[in-house]
PDB file of N, CA and C in Angstrom:
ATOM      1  N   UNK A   1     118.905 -54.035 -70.106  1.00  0.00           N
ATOM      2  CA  UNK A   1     118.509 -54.213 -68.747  1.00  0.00           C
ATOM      3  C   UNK A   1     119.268 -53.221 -67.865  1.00  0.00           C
ATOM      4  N   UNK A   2     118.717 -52.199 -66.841  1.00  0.00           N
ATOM      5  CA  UNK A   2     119.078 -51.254 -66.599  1.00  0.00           C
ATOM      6  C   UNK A   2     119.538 -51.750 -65.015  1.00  0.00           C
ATOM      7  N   UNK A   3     120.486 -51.580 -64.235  1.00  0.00           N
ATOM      8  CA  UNK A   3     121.392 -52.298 -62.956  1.00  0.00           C
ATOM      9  C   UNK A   3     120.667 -50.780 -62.025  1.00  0.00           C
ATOM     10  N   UNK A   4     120.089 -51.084 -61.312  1.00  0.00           N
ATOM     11  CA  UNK A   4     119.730 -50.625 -59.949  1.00  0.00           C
ATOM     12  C   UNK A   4     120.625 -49.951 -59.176  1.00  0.00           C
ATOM     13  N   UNK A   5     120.418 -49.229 -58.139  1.00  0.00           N
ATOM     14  CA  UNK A   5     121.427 -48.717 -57.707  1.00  0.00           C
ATOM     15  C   UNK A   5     122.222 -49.196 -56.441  1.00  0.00           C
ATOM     16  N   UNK A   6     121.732 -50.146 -55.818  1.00  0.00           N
ATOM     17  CA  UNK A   6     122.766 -51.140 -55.281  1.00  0.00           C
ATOM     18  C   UNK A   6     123.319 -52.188 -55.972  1.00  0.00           C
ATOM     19  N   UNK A   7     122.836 -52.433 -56.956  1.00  0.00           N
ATOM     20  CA  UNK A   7     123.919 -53.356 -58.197  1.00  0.00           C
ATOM     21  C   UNK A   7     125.129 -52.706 -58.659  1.00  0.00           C
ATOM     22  N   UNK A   8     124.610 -51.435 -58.475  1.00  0.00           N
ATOM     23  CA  UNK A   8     126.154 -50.382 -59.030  1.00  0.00           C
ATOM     24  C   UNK A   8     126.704 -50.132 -57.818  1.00  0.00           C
ATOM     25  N   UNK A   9     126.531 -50.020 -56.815  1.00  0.00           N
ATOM     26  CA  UNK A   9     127.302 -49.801 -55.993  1.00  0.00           C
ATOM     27  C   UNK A   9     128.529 -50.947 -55.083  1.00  0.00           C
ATOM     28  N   UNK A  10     127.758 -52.417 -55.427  1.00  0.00           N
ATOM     29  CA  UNK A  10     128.233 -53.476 -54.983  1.00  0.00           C
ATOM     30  C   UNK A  10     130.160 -53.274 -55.463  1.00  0.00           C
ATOM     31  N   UNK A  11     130.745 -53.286 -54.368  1.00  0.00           N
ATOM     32  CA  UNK A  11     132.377 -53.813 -54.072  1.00  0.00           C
ATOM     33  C   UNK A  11     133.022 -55.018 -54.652  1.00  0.00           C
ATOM     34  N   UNK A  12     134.299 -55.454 -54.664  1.00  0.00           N
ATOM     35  CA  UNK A  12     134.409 -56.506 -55.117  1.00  0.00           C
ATOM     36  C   UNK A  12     134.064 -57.200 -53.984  1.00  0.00           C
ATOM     37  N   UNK A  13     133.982 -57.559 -52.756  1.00  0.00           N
ATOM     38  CA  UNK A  13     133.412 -58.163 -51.866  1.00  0.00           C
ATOM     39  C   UNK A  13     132.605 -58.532 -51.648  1.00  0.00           C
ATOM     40  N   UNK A  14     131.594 -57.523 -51.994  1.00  0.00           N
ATOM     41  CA  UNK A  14     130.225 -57.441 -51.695  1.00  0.00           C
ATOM     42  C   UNK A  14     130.111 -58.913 -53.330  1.00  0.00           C
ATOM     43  N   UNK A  15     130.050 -58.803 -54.906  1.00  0.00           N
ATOM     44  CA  UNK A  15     130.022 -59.200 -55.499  1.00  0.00           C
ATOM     45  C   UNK A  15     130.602 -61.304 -54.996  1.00  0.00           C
ATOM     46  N   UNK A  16     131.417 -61.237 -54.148  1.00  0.00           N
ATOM     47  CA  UNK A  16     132.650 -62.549 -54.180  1.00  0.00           C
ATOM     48  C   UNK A  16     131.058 -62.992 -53.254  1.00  0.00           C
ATOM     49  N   UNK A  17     131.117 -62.556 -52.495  1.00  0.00           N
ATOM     50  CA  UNK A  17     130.189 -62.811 -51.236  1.00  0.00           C
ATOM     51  C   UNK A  17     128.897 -63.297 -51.907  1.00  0.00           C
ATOM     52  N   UNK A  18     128.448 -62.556 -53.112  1.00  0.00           N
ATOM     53  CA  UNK A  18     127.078 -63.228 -53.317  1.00  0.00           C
ATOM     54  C   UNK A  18     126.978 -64.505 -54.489  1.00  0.00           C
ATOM     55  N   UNK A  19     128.233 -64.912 -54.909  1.00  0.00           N
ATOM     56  CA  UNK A  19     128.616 -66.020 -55.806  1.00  0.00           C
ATOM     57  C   UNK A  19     128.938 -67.262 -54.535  1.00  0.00           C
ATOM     58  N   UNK A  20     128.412 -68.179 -54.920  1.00  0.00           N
ATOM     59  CA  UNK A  20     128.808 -69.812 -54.432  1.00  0.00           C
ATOM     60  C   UNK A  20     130.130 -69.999 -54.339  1.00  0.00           C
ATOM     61  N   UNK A  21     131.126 -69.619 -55.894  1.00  0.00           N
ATOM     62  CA  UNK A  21     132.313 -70.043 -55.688  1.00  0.00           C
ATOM     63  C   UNK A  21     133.185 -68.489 -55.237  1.00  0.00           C
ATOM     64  N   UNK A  22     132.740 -67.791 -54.815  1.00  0.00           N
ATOM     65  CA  UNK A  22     133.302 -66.506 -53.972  1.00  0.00           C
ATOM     66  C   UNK A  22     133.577 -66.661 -52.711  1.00  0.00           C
ATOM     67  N   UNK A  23     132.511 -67.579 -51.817  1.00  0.00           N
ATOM     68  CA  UNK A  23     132.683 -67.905 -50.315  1.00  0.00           C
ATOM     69  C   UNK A  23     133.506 -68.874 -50.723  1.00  0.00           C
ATOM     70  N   UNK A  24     133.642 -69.627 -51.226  1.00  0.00           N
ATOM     71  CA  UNK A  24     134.837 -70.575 -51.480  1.00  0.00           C
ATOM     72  C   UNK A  24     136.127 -70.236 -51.357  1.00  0.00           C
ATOM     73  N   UNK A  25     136.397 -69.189 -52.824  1.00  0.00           N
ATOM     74  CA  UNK A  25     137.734 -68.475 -52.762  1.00  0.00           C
ATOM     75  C   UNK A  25     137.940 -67.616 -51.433  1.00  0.00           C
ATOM     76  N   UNK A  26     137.054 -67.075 -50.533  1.00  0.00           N
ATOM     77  CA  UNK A  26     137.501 -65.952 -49.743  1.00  0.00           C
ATOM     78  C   UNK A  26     137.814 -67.065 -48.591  1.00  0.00           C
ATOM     79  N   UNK A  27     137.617 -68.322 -47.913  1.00  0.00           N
ATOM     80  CA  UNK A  27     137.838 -69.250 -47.448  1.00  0.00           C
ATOM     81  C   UNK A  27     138.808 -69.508 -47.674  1.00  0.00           C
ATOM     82  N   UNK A  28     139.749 -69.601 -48.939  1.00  0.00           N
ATOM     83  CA  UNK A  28     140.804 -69.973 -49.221  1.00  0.00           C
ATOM     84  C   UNK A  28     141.933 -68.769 -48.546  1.00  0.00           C
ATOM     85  N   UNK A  29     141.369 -67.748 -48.847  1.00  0.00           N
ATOM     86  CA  UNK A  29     142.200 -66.404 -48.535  1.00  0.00           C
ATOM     87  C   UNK A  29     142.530 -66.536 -47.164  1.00  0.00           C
ATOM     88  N   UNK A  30     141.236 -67.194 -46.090  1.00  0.00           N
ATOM     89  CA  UNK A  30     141.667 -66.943 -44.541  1.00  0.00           C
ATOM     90  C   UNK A  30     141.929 -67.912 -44.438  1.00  0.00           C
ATOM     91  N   UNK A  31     142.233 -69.274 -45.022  1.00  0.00           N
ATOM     92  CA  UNK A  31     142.829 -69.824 -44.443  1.00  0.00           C
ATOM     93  C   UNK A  31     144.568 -69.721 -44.842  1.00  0.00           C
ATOM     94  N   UNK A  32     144.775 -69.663 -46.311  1.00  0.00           N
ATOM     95  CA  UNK A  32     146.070 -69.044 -46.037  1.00  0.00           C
ATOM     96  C   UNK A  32     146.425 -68.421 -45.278  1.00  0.00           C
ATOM     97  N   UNK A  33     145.710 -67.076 -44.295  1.00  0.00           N
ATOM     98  CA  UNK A  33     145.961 -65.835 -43.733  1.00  0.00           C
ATOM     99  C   UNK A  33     146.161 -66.642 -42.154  1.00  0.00           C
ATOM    100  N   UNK A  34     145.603 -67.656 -42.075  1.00  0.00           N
ATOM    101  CA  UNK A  34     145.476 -68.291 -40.994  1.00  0.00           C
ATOM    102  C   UNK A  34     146.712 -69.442 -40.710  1.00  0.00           C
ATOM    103  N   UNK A  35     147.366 -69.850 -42.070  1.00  0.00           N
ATOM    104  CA  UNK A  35     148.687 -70.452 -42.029  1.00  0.00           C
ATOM    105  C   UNK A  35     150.126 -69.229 -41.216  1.00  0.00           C
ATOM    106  N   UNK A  36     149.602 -68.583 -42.095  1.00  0.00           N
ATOM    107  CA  UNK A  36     151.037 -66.982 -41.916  1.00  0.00           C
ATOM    108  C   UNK A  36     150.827 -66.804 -40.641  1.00  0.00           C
ATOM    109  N   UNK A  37     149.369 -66.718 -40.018  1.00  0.00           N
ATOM    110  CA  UNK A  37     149.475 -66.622 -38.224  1.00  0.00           C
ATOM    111  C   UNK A  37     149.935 -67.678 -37.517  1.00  0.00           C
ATOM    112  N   UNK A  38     149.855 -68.262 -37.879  1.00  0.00           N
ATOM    113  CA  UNK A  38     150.555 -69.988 -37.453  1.00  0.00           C
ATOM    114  C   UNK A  38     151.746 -70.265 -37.202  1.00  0.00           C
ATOM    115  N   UNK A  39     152.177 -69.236 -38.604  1.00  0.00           N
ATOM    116  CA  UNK A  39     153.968 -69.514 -38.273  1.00  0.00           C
ATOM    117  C   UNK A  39     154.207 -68.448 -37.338  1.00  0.00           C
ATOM    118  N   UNK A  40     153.804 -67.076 -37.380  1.00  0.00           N
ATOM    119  CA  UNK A  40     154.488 -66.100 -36.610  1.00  0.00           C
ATOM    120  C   UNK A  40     153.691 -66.791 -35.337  1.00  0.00           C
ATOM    121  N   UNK A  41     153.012 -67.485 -34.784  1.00  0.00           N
ATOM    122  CA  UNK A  41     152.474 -67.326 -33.405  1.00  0.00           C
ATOM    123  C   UNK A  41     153.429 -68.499 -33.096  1.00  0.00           C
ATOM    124  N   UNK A  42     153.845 -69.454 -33.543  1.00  0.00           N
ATOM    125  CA  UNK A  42     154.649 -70.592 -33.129  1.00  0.00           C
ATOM    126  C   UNK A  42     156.044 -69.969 -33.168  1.00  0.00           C
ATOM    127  N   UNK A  43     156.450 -68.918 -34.275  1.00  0.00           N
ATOM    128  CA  UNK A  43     157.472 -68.489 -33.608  1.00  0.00           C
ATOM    129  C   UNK A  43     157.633 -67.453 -32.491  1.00  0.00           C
ATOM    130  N   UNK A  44     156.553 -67.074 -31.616  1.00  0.00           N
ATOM    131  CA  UNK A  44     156.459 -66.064 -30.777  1.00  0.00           C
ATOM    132  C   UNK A  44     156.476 -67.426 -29.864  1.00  0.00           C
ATOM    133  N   UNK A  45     155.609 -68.149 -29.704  1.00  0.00           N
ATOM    134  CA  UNK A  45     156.006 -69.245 -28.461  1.00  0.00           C
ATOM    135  C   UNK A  45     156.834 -69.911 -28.559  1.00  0.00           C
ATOM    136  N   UNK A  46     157.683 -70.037 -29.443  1.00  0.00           N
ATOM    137  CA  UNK A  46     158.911 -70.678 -29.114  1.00  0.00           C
ATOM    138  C   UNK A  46     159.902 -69.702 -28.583  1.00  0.00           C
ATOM    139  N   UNK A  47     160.329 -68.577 -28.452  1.00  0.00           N
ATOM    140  CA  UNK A  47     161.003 -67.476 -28.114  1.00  0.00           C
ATOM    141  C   UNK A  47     161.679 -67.095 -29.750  1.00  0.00           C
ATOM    142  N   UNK A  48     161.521 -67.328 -30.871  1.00  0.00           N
ATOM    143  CA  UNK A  48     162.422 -67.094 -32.163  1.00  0.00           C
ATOM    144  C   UNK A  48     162.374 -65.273 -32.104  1.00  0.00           C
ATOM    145  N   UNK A  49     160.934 -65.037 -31.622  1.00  0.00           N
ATOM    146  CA  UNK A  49     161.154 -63.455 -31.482  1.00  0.00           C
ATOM    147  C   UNK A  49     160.157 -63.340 -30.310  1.00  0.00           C
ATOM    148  N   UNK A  50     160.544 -61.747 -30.084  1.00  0.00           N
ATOM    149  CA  UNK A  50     159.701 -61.624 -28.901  1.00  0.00           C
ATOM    150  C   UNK A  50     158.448 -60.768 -28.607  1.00  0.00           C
ATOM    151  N   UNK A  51     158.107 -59.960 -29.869  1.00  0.00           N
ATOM    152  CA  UNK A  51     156.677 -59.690 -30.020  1.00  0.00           C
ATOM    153  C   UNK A  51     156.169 -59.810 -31.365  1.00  0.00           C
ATOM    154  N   UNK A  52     154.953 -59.221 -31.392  1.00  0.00           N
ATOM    155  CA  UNK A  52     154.826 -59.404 -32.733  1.00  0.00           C
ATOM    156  C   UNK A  52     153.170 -58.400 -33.038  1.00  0.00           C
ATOM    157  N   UNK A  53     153.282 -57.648 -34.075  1.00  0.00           N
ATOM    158  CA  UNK A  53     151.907 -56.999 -33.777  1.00  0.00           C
ATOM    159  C   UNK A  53     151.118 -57.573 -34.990  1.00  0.00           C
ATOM    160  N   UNK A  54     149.758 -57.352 -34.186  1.00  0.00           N
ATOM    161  CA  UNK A  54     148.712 -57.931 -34.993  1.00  0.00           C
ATOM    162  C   UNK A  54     147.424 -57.145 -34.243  1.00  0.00           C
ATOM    163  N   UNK A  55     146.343 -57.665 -35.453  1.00  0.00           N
ATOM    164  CA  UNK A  55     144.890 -56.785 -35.031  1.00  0.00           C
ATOM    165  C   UNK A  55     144.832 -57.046 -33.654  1.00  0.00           C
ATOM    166  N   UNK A  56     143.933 -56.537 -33.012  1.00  0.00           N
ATOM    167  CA  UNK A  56     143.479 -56.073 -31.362  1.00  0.00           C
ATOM    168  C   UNK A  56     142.824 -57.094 -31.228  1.00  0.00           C
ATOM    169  N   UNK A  57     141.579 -57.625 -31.416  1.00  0.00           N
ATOM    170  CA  UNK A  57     140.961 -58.664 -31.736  1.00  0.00           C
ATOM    171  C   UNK A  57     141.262 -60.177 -31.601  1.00  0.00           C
ATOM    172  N   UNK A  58     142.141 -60.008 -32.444  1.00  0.00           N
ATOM    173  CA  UNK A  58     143.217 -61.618 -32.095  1.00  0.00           C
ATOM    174  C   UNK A  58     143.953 -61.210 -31.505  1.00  0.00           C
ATOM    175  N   UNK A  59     144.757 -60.269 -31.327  1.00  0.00           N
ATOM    176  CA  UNK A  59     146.233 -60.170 -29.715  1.00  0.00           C
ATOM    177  C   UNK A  59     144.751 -60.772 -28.277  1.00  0.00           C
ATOM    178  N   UNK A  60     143.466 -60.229 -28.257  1.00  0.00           N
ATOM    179  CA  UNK A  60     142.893 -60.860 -27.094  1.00  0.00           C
ATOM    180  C   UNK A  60     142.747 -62.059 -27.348  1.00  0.00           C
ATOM    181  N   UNK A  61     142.242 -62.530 -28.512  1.00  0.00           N
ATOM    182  CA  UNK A  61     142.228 -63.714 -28.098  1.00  0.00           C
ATOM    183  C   UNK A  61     143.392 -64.719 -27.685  1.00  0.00           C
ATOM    184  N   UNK A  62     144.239 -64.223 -28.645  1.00  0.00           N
ATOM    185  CA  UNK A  62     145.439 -64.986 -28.148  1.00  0.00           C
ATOM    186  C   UNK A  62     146.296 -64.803 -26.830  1.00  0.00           C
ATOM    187  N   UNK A  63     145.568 -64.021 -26.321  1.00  0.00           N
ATOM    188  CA  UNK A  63     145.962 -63.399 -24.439  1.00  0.00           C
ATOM    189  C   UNK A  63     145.233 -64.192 -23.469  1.00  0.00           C
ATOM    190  N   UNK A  64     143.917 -64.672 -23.873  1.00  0.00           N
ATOM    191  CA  UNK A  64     142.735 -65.427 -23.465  1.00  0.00           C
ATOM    192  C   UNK A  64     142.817 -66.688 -23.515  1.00  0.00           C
ATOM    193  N   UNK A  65     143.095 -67.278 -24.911  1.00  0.00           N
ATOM    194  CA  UNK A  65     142.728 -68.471 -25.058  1.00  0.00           C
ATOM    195  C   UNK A  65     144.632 -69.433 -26.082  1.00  0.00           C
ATOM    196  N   UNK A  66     145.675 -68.401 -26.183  1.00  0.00           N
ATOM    197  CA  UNK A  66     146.695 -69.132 -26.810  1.00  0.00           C
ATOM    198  C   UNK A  66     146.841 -69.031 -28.115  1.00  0.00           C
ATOM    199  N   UNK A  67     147.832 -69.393 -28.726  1.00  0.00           N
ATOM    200  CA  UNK A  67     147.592 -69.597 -29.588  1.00  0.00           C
ATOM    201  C   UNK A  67     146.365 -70.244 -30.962  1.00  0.00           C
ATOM    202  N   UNK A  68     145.966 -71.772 -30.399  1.00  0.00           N
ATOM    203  CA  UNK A  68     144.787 -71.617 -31.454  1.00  0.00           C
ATOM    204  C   UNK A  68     143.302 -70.544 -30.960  1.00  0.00           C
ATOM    205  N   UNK A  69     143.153 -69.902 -29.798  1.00  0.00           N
ATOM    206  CA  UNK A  69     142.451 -68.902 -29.180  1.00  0.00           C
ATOM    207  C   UNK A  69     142.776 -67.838 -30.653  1.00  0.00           C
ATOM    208  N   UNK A  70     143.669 -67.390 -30.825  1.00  0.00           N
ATOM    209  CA  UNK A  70     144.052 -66.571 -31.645  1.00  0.00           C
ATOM    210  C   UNK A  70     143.813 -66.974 -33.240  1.00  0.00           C
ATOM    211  N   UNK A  71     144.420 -67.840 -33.603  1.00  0.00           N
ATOM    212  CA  UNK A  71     143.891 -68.816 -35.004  1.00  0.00           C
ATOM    213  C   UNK A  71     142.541 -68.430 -35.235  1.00  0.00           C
ATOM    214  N   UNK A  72     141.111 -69.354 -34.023  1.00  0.00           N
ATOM    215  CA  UNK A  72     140.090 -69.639 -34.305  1.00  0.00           C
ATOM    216  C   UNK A  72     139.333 -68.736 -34.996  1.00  0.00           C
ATOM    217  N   UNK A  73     139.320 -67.555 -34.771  1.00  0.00           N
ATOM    218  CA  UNK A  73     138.435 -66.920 -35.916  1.00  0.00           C
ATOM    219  C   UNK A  73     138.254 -67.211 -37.150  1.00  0.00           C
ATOM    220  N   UNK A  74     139.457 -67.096 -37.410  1.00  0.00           N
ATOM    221  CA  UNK A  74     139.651 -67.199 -38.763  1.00  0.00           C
ATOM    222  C   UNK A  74     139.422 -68.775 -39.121  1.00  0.00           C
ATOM    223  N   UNK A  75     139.567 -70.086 -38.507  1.00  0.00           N
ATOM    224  CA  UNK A  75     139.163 -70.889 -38.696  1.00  0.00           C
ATOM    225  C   UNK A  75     137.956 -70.937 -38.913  1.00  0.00           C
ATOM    226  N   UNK A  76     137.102 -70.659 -38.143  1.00  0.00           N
ATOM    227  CA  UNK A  76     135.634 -70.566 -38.192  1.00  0.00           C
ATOM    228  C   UNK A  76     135.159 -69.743 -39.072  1.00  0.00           C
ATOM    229  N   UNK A  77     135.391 -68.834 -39.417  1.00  0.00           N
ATOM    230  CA  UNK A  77     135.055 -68.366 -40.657  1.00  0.00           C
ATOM    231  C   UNK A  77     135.225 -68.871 -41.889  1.00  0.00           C
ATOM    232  N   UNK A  78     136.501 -69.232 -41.874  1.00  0.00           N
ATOM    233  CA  UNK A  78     136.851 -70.500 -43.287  1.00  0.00           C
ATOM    234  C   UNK A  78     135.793 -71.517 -43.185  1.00  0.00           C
ATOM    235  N   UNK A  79     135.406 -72.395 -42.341  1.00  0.00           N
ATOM    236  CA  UNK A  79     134.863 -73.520 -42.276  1.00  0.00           C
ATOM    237  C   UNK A  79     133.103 -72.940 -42.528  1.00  0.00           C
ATOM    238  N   UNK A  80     132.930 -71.825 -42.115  1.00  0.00           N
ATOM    239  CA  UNK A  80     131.497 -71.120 -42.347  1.00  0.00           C
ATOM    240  C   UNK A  80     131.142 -70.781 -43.774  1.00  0.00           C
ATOM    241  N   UNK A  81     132.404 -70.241 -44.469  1.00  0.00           N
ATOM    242  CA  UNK A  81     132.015 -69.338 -45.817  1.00  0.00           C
ATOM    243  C   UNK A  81     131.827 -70.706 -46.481  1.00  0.00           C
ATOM    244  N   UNK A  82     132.946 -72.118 -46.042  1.00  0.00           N
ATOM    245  CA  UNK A  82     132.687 -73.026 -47.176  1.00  0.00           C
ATOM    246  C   UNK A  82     131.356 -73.868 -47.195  1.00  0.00           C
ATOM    247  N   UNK A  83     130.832 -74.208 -45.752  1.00  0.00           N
ATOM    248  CA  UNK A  83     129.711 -74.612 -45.728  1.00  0.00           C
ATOM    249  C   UNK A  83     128.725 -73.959 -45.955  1.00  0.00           C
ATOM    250  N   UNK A  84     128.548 -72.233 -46.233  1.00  0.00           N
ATOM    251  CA  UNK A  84     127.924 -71.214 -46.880  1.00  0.00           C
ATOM    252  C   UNK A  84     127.701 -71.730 -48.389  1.00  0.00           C
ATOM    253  N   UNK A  85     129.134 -71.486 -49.127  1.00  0.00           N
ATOM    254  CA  UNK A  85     129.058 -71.728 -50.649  1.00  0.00           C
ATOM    255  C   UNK A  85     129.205 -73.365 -50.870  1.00  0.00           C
ATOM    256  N   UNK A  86     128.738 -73.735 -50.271  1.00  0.00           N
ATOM    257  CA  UNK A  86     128.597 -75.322 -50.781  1.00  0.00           C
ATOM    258  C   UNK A  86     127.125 -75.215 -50.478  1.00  0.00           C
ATOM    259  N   UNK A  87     126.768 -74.483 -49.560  1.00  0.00           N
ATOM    260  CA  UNK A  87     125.334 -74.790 -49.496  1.00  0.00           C
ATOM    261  C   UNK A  87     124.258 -73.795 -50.686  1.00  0.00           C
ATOM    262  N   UNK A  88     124.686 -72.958 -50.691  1.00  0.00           N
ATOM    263  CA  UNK A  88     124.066 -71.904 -51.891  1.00  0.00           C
ATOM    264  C   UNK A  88     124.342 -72.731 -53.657  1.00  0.00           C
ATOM    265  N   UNK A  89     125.337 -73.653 -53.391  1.00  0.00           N
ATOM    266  CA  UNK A  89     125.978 -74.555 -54.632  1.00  0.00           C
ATOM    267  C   UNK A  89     124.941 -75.515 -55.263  1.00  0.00           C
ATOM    268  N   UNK A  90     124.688 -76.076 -53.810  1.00  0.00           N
ATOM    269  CA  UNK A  90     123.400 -77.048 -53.712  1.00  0.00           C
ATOM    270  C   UNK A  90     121.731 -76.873 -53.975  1.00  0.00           C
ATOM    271  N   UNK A  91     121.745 -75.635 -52.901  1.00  0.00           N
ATOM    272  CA  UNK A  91     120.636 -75.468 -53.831  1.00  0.00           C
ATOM    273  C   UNK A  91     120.360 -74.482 -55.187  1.00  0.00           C
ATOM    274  N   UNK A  92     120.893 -74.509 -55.569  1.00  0.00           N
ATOM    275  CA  UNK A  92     120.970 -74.350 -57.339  1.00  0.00           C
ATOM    276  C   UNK A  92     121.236 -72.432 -57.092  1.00  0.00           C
ATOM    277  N   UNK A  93     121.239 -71.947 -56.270  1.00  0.00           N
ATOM    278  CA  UNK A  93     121.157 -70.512 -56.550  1.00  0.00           C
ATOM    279  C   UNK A  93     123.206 -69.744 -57.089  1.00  0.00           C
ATOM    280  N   UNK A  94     122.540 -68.652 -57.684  1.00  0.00           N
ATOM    281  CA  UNK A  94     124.389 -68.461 -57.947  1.00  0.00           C
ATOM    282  C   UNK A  94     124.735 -67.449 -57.706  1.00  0.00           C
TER     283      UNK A  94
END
């Protein structure tokens, strides 16, 4: 069986992304990634330090909306990929 040429070109991403239990694991990834912001943003509002750099993206949000302002992306994306691969789980596709 001969693989097409976007089958060969597919990333490991691209590959995680089209498996059920891939949105799962990459869910797992932001939300860990989303713990580690947790601690450095609680230690930026507590004064433990006094800046801290991070993507552009979240420094606005977290300028905008605070700390979980800053979090939420990444929350919402966790909570998206899993209700993604639970739903692709369900209906039988893999």
């Amino acid at each position: 069986m001969a693989m097409s040429e976007t089958e060969k070109k597919k990333d490991l991403f691209d590959k995680m992304v089209d498996l059920w239990w891939g949105k799962l694991v990459l869910a797992g990834i932001l939300a860990g990634l989303t713990v580690f912001l947790y601690r450095d943003f609680a230690k930026l509002e507590s004064g433990e330090v006094e800046s801290m750099k991070v993507w552009a993206p979240i420094a606005l949000l977290y300028n905008i909306a605070g700390m979980w302002g800053g979090l939420s992306i990444f929350i919402i994306l966790s909570i998206l990929l899993v209700f993604w691969g639970v739903k692709q789980k369900i209906s039988g596709k893999e």
